[in-house]
C-alpha atoms as a PDB file:
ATOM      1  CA  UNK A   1     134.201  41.184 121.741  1.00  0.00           C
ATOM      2  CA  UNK A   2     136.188  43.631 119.927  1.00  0.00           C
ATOM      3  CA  UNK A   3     139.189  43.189 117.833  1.00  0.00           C
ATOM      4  CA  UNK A   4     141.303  46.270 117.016  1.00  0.00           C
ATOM      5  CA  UNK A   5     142.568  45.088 113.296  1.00  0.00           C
ATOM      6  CA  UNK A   6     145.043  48.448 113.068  1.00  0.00           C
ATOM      7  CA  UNK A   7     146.484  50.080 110.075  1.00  0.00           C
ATOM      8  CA  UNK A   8     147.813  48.444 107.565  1.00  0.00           C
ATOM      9  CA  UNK A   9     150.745  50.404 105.582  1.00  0.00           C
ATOM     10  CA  UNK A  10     149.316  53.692 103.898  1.00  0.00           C
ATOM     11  CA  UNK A  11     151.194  53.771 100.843  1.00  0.00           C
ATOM     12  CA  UNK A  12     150.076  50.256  99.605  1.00  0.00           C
ATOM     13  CA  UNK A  13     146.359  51.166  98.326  1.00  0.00           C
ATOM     14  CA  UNK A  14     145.044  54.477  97.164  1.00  0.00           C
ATOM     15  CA  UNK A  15     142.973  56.284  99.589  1.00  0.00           C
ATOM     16  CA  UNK A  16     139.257  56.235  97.801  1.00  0.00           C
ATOM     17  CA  UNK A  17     137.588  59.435  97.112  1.00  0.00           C
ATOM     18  CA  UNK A  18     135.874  60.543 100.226  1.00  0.00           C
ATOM     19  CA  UNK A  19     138.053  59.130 102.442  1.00  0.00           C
ATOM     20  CA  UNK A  20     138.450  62.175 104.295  1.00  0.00           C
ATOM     21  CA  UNK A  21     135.456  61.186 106.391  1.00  0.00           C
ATOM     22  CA  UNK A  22     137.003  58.381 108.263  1.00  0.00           C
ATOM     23  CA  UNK A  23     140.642  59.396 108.192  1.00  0.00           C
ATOM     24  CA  UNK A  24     141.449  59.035 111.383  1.00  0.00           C
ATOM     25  CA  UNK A  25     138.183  56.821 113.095  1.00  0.00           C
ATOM     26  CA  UNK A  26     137.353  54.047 114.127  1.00  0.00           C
ATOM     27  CA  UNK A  27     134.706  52.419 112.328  1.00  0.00           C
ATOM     28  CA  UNK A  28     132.467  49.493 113.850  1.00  0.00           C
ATOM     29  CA  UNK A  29     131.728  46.495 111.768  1.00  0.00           C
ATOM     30  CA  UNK A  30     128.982  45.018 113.882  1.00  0.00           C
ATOM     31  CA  UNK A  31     128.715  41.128 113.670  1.00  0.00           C
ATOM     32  CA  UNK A  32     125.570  39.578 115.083  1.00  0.00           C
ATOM     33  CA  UNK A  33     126.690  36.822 116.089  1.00  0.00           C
ATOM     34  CA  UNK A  34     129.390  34.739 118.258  1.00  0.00           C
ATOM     35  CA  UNK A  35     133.100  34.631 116.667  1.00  0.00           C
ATOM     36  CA  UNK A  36     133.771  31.646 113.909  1.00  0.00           C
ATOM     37  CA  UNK A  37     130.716  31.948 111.960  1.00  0.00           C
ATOM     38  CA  UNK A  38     130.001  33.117 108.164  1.00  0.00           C
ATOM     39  CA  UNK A  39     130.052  36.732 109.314  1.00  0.00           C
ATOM     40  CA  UNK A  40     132.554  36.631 111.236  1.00  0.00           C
ATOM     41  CA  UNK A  41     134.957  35.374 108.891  1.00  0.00           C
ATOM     42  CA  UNK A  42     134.547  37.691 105.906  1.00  0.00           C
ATOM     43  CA  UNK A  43     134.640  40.714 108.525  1.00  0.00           C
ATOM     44  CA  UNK A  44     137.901  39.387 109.399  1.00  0.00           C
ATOM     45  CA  UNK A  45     138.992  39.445 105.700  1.00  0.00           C
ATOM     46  CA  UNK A  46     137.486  42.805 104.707  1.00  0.00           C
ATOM     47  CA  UNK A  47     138.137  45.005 108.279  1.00  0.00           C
ATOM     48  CA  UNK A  48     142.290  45.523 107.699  1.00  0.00           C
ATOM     49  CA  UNK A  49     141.448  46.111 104.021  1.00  0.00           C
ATOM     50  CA  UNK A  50     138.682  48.751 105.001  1.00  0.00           C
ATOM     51  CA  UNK A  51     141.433  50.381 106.887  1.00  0.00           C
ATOM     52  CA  UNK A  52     144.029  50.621 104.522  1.00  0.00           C
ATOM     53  CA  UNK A  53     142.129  52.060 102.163  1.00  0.00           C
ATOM     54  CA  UNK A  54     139.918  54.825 104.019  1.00  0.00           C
ATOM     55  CA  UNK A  55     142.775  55.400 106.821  1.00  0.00           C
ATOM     56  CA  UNK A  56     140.434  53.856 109.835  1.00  0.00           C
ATOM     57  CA  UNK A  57     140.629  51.976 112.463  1.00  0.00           C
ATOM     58  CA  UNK A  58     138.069  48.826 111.512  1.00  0.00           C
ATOM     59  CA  UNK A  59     136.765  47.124 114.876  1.00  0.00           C
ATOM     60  CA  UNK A  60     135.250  44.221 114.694  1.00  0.00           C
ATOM     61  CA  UNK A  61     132.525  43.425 117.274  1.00  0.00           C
ATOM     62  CA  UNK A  62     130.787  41.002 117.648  1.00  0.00           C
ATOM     63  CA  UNK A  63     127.385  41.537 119.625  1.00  0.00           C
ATOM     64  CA  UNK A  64     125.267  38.641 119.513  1.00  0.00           C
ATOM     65  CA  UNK A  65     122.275  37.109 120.545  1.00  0.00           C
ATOM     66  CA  UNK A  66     118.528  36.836 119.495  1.00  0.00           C
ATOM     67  CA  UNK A  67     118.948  35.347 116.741  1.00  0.00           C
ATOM     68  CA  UNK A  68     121.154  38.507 115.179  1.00  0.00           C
ATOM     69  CA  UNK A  69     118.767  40.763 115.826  1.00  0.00           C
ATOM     70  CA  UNK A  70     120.435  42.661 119.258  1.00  0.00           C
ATOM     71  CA  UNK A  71     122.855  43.105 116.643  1.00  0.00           C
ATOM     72  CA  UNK A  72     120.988  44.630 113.795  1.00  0.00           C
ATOM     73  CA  UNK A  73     119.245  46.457 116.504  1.00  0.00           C
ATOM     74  CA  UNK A  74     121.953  48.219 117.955  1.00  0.00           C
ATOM     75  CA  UNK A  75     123.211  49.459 113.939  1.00  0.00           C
ATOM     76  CA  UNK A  76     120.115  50.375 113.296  1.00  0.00           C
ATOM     77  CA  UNK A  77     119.541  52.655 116.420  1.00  0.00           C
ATOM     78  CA  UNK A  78     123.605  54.112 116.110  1.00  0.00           C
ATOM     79  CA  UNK A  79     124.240  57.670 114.491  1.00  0.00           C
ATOM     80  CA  UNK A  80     123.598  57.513 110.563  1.00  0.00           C
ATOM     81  CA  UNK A  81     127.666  58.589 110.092  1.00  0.00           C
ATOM     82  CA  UNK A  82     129.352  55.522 108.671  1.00  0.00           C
ATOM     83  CA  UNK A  83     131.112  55.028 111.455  1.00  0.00           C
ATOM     84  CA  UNK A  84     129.301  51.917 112.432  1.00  0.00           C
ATOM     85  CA  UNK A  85     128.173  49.175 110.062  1.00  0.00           C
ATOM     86  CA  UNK A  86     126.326  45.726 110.335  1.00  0.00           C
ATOM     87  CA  UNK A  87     127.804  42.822 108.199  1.00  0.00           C
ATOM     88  CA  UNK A  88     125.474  40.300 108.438  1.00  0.00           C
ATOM     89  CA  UNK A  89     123.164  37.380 106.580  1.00  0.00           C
ATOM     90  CA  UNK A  90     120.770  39.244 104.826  1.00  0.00           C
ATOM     91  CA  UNK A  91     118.435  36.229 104.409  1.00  0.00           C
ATOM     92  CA  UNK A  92     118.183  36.514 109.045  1.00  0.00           C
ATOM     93  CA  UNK A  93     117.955  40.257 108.729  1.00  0.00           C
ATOM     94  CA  UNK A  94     115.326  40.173 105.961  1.00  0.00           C
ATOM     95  CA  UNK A  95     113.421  36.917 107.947  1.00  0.00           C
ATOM     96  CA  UNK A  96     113.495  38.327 111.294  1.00  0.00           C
ATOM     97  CA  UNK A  97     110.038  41.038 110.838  1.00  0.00           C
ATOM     98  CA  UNK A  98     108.298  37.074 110.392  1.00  0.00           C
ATOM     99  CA  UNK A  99     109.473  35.707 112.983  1.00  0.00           C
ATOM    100  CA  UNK A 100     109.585  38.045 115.923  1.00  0.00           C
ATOM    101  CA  UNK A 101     106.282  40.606 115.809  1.00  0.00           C
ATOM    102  CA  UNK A 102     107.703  42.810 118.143  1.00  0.00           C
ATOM    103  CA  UNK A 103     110.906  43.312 116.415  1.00  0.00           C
ATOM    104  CA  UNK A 104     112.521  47.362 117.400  1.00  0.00           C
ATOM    105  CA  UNK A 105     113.402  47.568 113.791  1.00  0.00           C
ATOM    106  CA  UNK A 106     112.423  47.115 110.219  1.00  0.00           C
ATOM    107  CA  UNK A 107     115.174  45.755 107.911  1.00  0.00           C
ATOM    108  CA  UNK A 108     114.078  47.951 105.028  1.00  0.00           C
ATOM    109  CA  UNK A 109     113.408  51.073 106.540  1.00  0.00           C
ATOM    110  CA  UNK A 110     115.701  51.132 109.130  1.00  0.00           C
ATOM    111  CA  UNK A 111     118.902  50.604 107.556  1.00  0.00           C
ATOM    112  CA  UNK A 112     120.678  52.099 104.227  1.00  0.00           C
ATOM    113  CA  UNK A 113     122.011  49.422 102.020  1.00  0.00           C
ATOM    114  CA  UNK A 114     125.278  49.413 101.415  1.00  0.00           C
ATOM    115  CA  UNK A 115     126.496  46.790  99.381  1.00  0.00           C
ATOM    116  CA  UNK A 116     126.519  42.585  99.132  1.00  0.00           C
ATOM    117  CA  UNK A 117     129.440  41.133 100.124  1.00  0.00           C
ATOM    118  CA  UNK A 118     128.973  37.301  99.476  1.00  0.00           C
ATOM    119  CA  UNK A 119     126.653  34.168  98.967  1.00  0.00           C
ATOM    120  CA  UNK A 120     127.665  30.778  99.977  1.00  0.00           C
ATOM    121  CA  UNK A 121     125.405  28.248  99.365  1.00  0.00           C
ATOM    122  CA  UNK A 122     123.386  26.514 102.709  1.00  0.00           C
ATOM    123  CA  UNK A 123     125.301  22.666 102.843  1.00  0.00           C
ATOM    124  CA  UNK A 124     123.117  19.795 103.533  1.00  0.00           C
ATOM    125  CA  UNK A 125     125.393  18.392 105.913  1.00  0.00           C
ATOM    126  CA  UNK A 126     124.855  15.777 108.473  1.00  0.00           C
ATOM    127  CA  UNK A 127     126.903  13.849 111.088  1.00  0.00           C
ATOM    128  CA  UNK A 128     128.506  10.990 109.433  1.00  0.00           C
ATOM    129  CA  UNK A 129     126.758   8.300 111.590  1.00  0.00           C
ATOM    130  CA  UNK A 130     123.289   9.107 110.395  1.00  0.00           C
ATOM    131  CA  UNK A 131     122.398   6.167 107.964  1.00  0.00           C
ATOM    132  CA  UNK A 132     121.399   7.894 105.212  1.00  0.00           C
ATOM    133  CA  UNK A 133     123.819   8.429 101.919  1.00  0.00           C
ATOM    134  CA  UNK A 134     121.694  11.155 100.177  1.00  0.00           C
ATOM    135  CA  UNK A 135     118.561  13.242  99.972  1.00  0.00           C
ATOM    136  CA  UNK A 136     116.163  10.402  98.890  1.00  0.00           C
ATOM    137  CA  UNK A 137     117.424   8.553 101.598  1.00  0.00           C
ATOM    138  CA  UNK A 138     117.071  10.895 104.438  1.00  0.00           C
ATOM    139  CA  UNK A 139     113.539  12.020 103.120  1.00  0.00           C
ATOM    140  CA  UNK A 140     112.764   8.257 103.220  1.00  0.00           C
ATOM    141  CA  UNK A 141     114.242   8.092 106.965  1.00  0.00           C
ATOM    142  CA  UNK A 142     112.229  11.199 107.719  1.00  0.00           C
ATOM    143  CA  UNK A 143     108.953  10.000 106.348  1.00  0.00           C
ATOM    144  CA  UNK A 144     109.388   6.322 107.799  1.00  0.00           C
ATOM    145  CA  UNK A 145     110.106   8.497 111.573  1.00  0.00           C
ATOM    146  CA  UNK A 146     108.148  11.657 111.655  1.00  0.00           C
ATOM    147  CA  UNK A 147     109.960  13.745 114.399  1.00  0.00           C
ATOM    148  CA  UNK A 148     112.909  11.184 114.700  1.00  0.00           C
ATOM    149  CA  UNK A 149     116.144  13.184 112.838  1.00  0.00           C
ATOM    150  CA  UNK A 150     117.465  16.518 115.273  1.00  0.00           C
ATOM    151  CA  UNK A 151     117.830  19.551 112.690  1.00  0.00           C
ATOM    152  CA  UNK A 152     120.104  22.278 114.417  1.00  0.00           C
ATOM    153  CA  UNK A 153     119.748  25.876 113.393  1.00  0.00           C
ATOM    154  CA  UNK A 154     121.883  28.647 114.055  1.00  0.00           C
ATOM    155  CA  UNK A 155     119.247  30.447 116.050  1.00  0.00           C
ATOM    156  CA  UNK A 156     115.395  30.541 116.112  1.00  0.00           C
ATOM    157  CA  UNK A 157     114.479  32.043 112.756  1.00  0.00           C
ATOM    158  CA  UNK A 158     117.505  32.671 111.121  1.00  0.00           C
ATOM    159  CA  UNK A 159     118.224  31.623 107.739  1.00  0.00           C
ATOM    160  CA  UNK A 160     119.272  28.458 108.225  1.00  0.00           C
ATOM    161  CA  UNK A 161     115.953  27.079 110.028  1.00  0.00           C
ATOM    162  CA  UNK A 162     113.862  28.901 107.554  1.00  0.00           C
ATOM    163  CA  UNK A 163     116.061  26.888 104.836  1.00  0.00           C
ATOM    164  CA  UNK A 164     114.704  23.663 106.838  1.00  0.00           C
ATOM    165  CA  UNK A 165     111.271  24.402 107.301  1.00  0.00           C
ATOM    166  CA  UNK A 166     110.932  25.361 103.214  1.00  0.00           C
ATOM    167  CA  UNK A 167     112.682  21.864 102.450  1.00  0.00           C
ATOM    168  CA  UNK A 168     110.480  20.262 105.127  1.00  0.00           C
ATOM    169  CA  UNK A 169     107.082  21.839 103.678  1.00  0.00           C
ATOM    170  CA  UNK A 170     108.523  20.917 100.310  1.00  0.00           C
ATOM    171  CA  UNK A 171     109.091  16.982 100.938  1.00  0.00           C
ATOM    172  CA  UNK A 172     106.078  16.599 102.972  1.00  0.00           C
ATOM    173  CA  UNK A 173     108.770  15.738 106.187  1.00  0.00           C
ATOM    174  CA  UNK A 174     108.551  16.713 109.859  1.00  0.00           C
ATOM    175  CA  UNK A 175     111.640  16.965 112.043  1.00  0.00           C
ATOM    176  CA  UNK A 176     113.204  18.800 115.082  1.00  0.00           C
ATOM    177  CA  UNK A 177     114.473  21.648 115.430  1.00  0.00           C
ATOM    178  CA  UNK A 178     117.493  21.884 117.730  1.00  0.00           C
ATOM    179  CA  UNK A 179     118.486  25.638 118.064  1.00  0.00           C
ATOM    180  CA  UNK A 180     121.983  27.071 119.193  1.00  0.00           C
ATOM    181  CA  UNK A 181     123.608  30.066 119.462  1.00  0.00           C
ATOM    182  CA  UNK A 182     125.495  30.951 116.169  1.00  0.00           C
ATOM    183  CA  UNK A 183     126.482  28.712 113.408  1.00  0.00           C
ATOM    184  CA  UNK A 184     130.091  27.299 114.729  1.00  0.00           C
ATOM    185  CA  UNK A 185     128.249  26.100 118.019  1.00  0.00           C
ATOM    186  CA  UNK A 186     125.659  24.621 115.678  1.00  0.00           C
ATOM    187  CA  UNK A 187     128.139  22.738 113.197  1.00  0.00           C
ATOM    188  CA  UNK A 188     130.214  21.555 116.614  1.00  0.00           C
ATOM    189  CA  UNK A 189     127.335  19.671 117.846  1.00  0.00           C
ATOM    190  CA  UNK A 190     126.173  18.044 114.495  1.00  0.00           C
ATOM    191  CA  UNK A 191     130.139  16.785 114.189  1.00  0.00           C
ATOM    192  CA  UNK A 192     129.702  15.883 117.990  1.00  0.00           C
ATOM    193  CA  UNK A 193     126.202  13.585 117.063  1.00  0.00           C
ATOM    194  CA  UNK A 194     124.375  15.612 119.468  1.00  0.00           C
ATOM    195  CA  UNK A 195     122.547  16.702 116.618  1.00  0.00           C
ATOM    196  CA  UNK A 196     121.931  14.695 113.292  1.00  0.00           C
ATOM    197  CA  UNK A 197     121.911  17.395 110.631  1.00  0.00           C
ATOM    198  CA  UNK A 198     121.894  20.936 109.462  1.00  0.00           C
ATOM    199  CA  UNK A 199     121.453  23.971 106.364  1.00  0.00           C
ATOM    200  CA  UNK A 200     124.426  25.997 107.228  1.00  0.00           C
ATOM    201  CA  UNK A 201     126.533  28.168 105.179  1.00  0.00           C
ATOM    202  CA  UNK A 202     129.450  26.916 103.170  1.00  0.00           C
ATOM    203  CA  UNK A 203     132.247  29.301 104.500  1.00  0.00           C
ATOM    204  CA  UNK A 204     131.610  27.898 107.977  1.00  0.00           C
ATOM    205  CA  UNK A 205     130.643  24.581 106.987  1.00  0.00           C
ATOM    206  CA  UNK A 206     132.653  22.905 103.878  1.00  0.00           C
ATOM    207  CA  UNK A 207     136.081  22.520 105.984  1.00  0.00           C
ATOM    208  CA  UNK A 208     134.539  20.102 108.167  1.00  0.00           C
ATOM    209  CA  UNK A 209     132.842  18.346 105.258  1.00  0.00           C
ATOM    210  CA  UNK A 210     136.635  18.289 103.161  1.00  0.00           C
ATOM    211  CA  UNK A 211     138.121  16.838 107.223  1.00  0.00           C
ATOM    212  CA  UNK A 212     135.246  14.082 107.050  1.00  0.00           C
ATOM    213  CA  UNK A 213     133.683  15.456 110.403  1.00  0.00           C
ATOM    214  CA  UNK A 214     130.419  15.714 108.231  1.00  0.00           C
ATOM    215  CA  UNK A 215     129.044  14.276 105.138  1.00  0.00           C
ATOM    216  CA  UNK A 216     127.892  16.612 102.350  1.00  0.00           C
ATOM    217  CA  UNK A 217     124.082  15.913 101.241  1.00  0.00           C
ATOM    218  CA  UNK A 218     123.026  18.522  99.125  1.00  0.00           C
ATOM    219  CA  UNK A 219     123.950  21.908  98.491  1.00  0.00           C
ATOM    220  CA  UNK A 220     121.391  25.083  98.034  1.00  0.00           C
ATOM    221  CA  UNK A 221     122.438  27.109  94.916  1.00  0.00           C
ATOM    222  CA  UNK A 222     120.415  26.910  92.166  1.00  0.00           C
ATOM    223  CA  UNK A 223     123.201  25.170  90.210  1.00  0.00           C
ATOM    224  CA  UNK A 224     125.733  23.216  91.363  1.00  0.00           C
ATOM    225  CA  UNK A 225     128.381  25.102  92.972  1.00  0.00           C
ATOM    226  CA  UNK A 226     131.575  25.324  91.523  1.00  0.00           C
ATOM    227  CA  UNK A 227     133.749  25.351  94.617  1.00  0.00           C
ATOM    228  CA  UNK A 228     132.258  21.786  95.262  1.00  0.00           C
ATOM    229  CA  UNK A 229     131.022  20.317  91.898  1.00  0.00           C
ATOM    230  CA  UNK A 230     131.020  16.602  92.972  1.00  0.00           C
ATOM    231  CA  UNK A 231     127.558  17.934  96.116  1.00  0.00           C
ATOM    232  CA  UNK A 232     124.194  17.829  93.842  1.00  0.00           C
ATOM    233  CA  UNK A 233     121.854  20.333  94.198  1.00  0.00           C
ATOM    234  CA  UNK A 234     118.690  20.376  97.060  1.00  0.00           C
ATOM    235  CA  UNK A 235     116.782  20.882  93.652  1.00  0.00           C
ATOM    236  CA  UNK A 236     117.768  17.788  91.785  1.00  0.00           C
ATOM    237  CA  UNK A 237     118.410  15.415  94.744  1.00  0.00           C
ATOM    238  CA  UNK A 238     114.477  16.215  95.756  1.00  0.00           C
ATOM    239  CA  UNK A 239     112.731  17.219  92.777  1.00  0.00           C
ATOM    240  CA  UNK A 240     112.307  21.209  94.246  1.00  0.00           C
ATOM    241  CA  UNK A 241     112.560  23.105  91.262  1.00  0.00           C
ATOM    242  CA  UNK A 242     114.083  26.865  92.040  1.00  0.00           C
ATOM    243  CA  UNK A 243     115.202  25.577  95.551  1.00  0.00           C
ATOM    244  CA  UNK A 244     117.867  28.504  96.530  1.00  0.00           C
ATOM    245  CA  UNK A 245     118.712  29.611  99.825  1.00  0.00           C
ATOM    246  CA  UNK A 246     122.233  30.067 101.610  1.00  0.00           C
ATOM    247  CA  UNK A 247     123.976  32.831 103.408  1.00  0.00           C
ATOM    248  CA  UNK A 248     124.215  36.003 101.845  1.00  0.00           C
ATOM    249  CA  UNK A 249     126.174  38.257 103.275  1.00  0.00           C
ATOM    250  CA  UNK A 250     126.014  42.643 103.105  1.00  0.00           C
ATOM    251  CA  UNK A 251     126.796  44.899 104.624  1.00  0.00           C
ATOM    252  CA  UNK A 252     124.304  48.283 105.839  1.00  0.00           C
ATOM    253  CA  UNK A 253     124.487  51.461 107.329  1.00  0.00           C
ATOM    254  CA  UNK A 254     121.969  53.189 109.822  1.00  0.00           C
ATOM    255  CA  UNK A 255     118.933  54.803 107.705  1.00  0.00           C
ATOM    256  CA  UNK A 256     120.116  58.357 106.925  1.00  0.00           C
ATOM    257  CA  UNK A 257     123.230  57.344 106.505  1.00  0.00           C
ATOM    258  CA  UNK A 258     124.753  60.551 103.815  1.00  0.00           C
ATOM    259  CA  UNK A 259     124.471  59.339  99.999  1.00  0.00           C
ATOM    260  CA  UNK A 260     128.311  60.487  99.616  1.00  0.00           C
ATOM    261  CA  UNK A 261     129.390  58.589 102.896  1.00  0.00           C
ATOM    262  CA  UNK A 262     127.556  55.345 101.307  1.00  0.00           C
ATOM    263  CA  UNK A 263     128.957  55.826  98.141  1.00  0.00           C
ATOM    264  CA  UNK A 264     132.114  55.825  99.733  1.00  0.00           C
ATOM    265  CA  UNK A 265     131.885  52.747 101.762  1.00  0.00           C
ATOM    266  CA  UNK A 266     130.539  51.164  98.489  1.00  0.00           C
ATOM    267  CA  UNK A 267     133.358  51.715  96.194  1.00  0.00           C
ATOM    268  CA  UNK A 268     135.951  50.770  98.772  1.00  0.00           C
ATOM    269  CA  UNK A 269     134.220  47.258  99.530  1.00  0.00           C
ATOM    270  CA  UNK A 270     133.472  46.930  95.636  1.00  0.00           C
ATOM    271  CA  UNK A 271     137.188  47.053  94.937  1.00  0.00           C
ATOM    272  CA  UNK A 272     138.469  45.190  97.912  1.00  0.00           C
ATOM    273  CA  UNK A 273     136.143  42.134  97.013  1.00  0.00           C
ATOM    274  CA  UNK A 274     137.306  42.207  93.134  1.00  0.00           C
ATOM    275  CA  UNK A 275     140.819  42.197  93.539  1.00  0.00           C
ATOM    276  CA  UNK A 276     142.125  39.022  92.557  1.00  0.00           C
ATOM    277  CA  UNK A 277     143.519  38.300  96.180  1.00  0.00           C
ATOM    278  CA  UNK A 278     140.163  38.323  97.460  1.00  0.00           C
ATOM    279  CA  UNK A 279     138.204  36.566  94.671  1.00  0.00           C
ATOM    280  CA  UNK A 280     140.637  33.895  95.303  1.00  0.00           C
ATOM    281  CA  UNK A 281     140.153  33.266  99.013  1.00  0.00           C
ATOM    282  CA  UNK A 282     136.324  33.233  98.451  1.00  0.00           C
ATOM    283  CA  UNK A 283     136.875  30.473  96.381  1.00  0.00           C
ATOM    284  CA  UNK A 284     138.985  28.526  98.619  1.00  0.00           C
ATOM    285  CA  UNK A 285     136.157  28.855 101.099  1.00  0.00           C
ATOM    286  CA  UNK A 286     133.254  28.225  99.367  1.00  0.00           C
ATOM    287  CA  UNK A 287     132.100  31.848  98.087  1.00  0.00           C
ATOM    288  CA  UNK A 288     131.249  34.211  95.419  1.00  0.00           C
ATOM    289  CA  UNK A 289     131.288  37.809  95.186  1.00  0.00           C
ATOM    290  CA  UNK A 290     127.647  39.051  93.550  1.00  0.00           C
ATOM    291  CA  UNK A 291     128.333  42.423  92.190  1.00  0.00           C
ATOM    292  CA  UNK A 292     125.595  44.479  92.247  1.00  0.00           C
ATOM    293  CA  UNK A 293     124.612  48.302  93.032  1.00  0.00           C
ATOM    294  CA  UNK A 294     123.460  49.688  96.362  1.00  0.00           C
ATOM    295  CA  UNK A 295     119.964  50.359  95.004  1.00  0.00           C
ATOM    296  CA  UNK A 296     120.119  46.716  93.723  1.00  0.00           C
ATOM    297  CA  UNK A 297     121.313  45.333  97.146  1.00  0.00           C
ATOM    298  CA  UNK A 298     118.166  47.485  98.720  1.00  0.00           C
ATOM    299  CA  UNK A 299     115.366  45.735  96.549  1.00  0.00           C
ATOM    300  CA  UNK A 300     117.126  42.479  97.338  1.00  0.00           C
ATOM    301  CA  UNK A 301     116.537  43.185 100.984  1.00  0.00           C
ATOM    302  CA  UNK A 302     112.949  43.680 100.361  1.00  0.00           C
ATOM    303  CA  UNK A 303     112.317  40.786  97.737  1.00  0.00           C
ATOM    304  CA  UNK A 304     113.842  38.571 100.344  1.00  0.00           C
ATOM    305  CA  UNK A 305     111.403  39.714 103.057  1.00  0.00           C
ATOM    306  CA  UNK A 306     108.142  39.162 100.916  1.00  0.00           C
ATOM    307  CA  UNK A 307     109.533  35.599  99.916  1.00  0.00           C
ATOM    308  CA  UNK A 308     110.393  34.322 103.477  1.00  0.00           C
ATOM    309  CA  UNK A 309     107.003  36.361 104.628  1.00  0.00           C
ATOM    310  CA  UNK A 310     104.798  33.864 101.949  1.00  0.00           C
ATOM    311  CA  UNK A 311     106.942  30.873 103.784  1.00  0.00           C
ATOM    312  CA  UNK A 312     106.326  31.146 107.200  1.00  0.00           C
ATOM    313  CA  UNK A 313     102.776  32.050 106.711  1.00  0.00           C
ATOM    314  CA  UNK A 314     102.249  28.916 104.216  1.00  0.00           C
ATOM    315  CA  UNK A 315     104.416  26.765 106.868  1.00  0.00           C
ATOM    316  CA  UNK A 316     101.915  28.035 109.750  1.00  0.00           C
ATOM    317  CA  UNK A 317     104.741  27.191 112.211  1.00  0.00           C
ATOM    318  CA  UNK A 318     104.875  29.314 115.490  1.00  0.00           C
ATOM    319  CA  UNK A 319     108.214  30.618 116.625  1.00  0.00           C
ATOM    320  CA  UNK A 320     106.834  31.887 120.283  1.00  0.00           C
END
C-alpha cells in the first residue's frame, strides 16, 4: 500500500545540492514488509523530511512478502535513477543469498549503498505467562524440554530467526520456530500466547515491553543499551561473548545508481537523521543513528553476508 506523504512547506529546510534531480518526482521508498514494523516506522519519519528537502513527492510502499525479498527484488530490478529506494533490515537483505539459493538478486552487487539509517537492538522478549524470569532460566526450560518453547520469527530467514538459531547453537538449545508475516503480526501473537517468545527489533518491540504485554529478557547490543539500561545483555545473561545482532536499518539504491544522485540522497538522509528532532525520537523508540559513509555502509553489507553465511552453514539447518 502506498501512502502519498506530500510536501511539506518549501521555505523551512534548504534544498540540498543536487536537488534538481527530484524536484518535482515522486520518489519510492520501498518497504519489504507489511505496515507497523521497524521499517515501516522510520520510513514514516524520514519520507516528509525527504520531501522537504529535495522538493519530492516521498511514497511509501510497502510490498511485502518472502521474507523481504519480493521487496528487495523489485528495487533491485527498478531503473538505477533514485527515484526508487529500498529501506530495509540490512541483516534480512544481507541473510537472504543463505537462505534462499535461488534468490533473483545479490545484495552486494545488485544494489548501490546508500546510507545506514538505524540499529535497534533484537529484544529478548517473551509472553508474560512463560515461567521463566531470565536467560538462565529459559535456557534451563529449553534444555529440560527440547522442542517445547514456540520461537516466532518475522519471516523464514530474516534477521530475527537467524538471531535465534545463533543463540540456539550457542546454548546448546533446540526450539520451534513459528514464522509470520512481518514483525507486528509476529509481536501480536507472542502478546496473544500463541507464541512463547521472540528476537525482534526494539522500535517495534519495546512499547509493548514498557505496556507489560511482554517481558524483556535480554537485549542484543553488545553493551547494554542506553534507551533501556535496567535489560542485560544476551552476552552476559548467557555467557556469549561478542553476541550482537538487531535490526539495522539502510537504505539502497538500484546498482548503477549515478555517484552524484547517491551522494545526494546521502547528504539529505545524513542531515535529516542528525538534527536534534530526529536524534531525539530515535531515542524515545529505542534507536541510534550509526554515522558512517556510503562506502562504509557497502562493506557492512558484505561483512554481514560472510558472517550470517559461516552461521547457517555451522547451524546445518535447512530452510526448504
Amino acid at each position: 500500500m502506498a501512502f502519498a506523504l506530500g510536501l511539506a512547506s518549501s521555505g523551512a529546510v534548504a534544498a540540498e545540492p543536487g536537488a534538481a534531480h527530484f524536484q518535482g518526482k515522486s520518489i519510492k521508498l520501498i518497504v519489504p514488509n507489511p505496515a507497523g514494523g521497524t521499517s515501516d516506522i522510520l520510513a514514516r519519519m524520514l519520507a516528509p523530511k525527504i520531501s522537504e528537502a529535495l522538493g519530492a513527492t516521498v511514497l511509501v510502499d510497502n510490498k511485502p512478502g518472502a521474507t523481504g525479498n519480493l521487496g528487495s527484488d523489485f528495487v533491485a530490478k527498478s531503473a538505477p535513477d533514485g527515484l526508487t529506494l529500498l529501506l530495509n533490515d540490512i541483516g534480512s537483505l544481507a541473510i537472504a543469498p543463505s537462505v534462499f539459493p535461488t534468490l533473483a538478486f545479490d545484495p552486494v552487487k545488485d544494489f548501490a549503498p546508500v546510507i545506514m539509517v538505524a540499529y535497534s537492538p533484537h529484544i529478548l522478549a517473551a509472553n508474560p505467562a512463560l515461567p521463566v524470569k531470565d536467560v538462565k532460566e529459559l535456557i534451563a526450560l529449553a534444555k529440560a524440554k527440547p522442542d517445547s518453547i514456540n520461537f516466532a520469527i518475522s519471516g523464514t530467514g530474516g534477521a530475527n530467526h537467524l538471531a535465534g538459531i545463533d543463540f540456539a547453537m550457542r546454548t546448546g538449545i533446540v526450539w520451534t520456530y513459528v514464522p509470520y508475516k512481518g514483525g507486528s503480526q509476529a509481536i501480536n501473537d507472542v502478546v496473544a500466547g500463541q507464541a512463547d517468545l521472540l528476537f525482534n527489533g526494539m522500535v517495534a518491540t519495546y512499547p509493548m515491553v514498557k505496556g507489560g504485554k511482554l517481558k524483556a529478557l535480554a537485549i542484543s547490543s553488545a553493551k547494554r543499551f542506553p534507551a533501556a539500561p535496567e535489560i542485560p545483555t544476551v552476552a552476559e545473561s548467557a555467557g556469549l561473548a561478542g553476541f550482537e545482532t538487531g535490526s539495522f536499518q539502510g537504505i539502497v539504491a538500484p546498482a548503477g545508481t549515478p555517484a552524484p544522485v547517491v551522494a545526494t540522497l546521502y547528504a539529505t538522509v545524513q542531515k535529516i537523521m542528525a538534527a536534534p528532532d530526529m536524534q531525539k525520537r530515535l531515542t524515545e523508540l529505542g534507536a541510534e543513528y550509526r554515522p558512517s559513509s556510503s562506502a562504509e555502509f557497502g562493506e557492512f553489507i558484505k561483512n554481514e553476508k560472510a558472517r550470517w553465511a559461516k552461521v547457517v552453514k555451522d547451524s546445518g539447518v535447512k530452510f526448504d
